[in-house]
C-alpha atoms as a PDB file:
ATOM      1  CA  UNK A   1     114.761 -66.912 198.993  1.00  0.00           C
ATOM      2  CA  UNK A   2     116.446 -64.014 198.558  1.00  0.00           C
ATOM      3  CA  UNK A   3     115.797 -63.530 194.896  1.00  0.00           C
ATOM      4  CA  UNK A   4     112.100 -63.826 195.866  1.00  0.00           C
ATOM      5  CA  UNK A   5     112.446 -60.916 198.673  1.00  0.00           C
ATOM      6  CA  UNK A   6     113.718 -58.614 195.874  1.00  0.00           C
ATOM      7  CA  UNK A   7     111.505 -59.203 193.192  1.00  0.00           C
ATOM      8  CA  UNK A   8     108.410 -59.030 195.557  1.00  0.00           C
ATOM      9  CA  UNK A   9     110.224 -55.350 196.624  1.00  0.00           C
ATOM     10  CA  UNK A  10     110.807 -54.338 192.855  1.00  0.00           C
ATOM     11  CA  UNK A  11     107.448 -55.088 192.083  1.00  0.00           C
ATOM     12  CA  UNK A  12     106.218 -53.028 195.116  1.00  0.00           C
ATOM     13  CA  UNK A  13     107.845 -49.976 194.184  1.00  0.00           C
ATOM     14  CA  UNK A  14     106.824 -50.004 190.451  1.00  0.00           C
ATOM     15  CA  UNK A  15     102.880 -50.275 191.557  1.00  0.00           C
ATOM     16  CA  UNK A  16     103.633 -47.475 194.103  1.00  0.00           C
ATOM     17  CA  UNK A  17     105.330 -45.566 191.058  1.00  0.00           C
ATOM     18  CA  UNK A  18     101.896 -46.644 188.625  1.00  0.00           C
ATOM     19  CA  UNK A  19     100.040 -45.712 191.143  1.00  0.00           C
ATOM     20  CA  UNK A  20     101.381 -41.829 191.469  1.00  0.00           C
ATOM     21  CA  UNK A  21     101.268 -41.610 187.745  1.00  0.00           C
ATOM     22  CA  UNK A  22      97.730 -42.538 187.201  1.00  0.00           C
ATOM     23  CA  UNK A  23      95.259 -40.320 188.701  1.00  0.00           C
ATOM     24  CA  UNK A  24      91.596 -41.894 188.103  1.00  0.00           C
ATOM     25  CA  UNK A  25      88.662 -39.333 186.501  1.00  0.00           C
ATOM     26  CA  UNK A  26      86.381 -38.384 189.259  1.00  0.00           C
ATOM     27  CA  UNK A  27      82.432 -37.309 188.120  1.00  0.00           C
ATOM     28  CA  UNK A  28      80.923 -35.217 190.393  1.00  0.00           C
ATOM     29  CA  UNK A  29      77.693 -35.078 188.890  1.00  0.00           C
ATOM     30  CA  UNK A  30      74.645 -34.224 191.541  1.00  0.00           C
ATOM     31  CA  UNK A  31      71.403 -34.759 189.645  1.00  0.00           C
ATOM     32  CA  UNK A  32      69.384 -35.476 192.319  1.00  0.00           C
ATOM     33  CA  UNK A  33      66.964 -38.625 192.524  1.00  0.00           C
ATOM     34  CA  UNK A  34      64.535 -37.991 189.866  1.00  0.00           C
ATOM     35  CA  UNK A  35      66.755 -36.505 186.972  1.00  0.00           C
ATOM     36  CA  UNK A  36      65.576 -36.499 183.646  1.00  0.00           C
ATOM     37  CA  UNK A  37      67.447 -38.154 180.857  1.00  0.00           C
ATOM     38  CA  UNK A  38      68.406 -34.175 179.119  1.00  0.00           C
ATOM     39  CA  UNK A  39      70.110 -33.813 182.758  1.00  0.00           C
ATOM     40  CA  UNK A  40      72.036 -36.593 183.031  1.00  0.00           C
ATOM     41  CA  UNK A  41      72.718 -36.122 178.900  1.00  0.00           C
ATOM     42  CA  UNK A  42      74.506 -32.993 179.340  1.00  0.00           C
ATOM     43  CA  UNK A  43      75.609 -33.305 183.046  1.00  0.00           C
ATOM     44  CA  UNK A  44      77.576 -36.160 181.511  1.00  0.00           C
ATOM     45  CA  UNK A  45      78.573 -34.035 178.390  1.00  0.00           C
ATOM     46  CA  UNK A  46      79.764 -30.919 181.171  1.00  0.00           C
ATOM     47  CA  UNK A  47      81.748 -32.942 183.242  1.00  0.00           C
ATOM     48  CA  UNK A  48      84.064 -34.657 180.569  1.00  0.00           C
ATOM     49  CA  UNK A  49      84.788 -31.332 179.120  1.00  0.00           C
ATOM     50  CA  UNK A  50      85.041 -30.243 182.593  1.00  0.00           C
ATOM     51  CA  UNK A  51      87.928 -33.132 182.943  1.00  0.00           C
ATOM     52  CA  UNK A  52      89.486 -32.354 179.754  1.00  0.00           C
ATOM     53  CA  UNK A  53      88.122 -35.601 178.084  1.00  0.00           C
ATOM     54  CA  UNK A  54      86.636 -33.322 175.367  1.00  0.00           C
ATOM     55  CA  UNK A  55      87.127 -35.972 172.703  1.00  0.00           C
ATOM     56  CA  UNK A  56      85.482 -38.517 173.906  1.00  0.00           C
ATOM     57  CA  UNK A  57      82.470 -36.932 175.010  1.00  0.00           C
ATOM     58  CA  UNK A  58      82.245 -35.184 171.843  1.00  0.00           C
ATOM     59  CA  UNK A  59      82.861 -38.542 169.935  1.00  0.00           C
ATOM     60  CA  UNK A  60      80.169 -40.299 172.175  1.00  0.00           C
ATOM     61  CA  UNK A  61      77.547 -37.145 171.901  1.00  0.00           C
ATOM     62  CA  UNK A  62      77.909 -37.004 167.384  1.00  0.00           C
ATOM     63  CA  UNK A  63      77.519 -40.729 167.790  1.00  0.00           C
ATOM     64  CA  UNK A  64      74.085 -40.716 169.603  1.00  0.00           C
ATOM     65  CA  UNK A  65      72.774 -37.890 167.489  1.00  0.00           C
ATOM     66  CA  UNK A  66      73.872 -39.514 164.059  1.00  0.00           C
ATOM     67  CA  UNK A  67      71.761 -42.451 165.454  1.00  0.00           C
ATOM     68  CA  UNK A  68      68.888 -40.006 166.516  1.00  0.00           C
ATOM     69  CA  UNK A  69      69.174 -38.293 162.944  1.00  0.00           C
ATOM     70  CA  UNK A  70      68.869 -41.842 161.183  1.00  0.00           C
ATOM     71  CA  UNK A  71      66.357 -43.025 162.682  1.00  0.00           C
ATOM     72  CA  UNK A  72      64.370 -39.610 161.992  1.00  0.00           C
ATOM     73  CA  UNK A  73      65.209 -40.460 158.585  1.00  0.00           C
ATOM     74  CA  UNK A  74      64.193 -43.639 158.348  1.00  0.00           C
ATOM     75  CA  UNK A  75      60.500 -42.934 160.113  1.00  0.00           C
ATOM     76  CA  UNK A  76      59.738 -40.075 157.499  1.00  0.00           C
ATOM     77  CA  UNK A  77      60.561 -42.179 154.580  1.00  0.00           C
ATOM     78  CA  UNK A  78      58.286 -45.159 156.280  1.00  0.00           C
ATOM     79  CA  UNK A  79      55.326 -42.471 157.095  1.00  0.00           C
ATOM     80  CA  UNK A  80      55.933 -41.535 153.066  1.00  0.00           C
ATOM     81  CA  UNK A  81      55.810 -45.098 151.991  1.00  0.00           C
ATOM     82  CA  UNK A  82      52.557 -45.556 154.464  1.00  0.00           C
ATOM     83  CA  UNK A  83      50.889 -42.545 152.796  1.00  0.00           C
ATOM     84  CA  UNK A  84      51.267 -43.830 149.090  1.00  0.00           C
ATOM     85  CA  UNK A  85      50.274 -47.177 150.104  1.00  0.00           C
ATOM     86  CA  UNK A  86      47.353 -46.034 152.154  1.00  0.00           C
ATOM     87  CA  UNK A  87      46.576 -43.478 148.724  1.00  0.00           C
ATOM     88  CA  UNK A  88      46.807 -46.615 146.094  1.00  0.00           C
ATOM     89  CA  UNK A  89      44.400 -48.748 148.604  1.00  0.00           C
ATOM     90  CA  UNK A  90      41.995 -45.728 148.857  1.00  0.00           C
ATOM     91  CA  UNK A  91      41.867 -45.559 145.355  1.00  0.00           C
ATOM     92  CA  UNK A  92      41.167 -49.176 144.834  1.00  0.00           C
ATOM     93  CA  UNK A  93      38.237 -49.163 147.156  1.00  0.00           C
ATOM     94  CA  UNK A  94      36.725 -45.754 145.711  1.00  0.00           C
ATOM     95  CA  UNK A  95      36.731 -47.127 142.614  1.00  0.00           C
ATOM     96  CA  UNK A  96      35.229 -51.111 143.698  1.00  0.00           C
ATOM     97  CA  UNK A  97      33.186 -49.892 146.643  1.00  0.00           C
ATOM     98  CA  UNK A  98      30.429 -47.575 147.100  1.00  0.00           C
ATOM     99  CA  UNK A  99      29.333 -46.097 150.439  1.00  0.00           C
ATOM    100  CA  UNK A 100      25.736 -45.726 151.655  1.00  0.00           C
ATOM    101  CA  UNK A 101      24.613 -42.557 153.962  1.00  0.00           C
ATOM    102  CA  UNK A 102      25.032 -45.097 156.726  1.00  0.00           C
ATOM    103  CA  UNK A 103      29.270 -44.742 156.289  1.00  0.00           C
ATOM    104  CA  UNK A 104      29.304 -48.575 155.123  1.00  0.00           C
ATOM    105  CA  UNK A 105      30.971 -49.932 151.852  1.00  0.00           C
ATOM    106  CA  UNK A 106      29.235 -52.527 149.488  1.00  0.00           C
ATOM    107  CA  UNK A 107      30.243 -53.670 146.092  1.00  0.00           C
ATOM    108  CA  UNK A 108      27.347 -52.880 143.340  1.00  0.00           C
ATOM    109  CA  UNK A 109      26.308 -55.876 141.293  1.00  0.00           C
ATOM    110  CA  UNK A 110      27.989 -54.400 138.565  1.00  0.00           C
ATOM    111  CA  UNK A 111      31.559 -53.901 139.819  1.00  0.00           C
ATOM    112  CA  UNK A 112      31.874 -58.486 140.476  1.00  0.00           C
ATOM    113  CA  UNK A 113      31.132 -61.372 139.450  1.00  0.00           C
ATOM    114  CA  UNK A 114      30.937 -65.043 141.391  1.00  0.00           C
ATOM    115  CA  UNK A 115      33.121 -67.288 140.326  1.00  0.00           C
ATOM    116  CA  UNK A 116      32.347 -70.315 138.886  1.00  0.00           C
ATOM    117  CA  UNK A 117      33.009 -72.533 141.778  1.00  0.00           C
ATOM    118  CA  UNK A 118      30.325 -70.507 143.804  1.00  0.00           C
ATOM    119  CA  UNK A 119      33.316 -69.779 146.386  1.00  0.00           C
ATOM    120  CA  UNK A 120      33.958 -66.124 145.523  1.00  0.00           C
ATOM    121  CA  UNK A 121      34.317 -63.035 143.595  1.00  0.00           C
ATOM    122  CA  UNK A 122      36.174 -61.073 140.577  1.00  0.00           C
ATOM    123  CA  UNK A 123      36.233 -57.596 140.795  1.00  0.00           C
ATOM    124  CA  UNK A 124      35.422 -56.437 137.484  1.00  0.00           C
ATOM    125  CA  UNK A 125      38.250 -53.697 135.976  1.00  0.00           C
ATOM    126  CA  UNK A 126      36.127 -50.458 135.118  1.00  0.00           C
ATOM    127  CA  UNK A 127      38.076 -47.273 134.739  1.00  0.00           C
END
């Protein structure tokens, strides 16, 4: 029993001495109700280099804006790949289709022909 008592008091002391060696990070961030995302963004950003956690809100911050700046990569080369395809199809249907003063597209006689099983049409290549 006694062995017990002393372990229980060892183990007591080193938590009080863990305890006076650790002190916890304490945000003090006051953004109010209705802050905007920005605020919050750099409030955050502020207060870890505020308590000297510089590298890990600076790790954290290049993170999110490498994965802002990719995505703005990736949606300019889509919008490019959009414009050609959009440029190929408009150039297929200026060349098959022919627009009235009413805005609406028909195919001329000349630019088909049915096919044989009566269940469609060829465009005809002219260039």
């Amino acid at each position: 029993m006694l062995a017990v008592e002393k372990s229980v008091d060892k183990i007591e002391q080193a938590a009080v001495k863990v305890n006076e060696t650790i002190k916890p990070v304490t945000y003090n961030n006051h953004y109010g109700h209705n802050a905007s995302a920005w605020t919050i963004w750099w409030g955050n950003l502020s207060t870890g280099i505020g308590q000297n956690i510089v590298g890990v809100s600076l790790i954290f911050s290049t993170f999110l804006l490498c994965c802002l700046a990719a995505f703005m990569i990736k949606d300019a080369m889509t919008d490019q790949e959009k414009i050609e395809l959009a440029e190929t199809k408009w150039n297929f249907i200026s060349r098959h289709f022919v627009q009235n003063e009413n805005g609406e597209l028909f195919i001329p006689k000349e630019n088909y022909q049915v096919t044989e099983d009566k269940k469609g049409i060829i465009l005809i290549e002219r260039e």
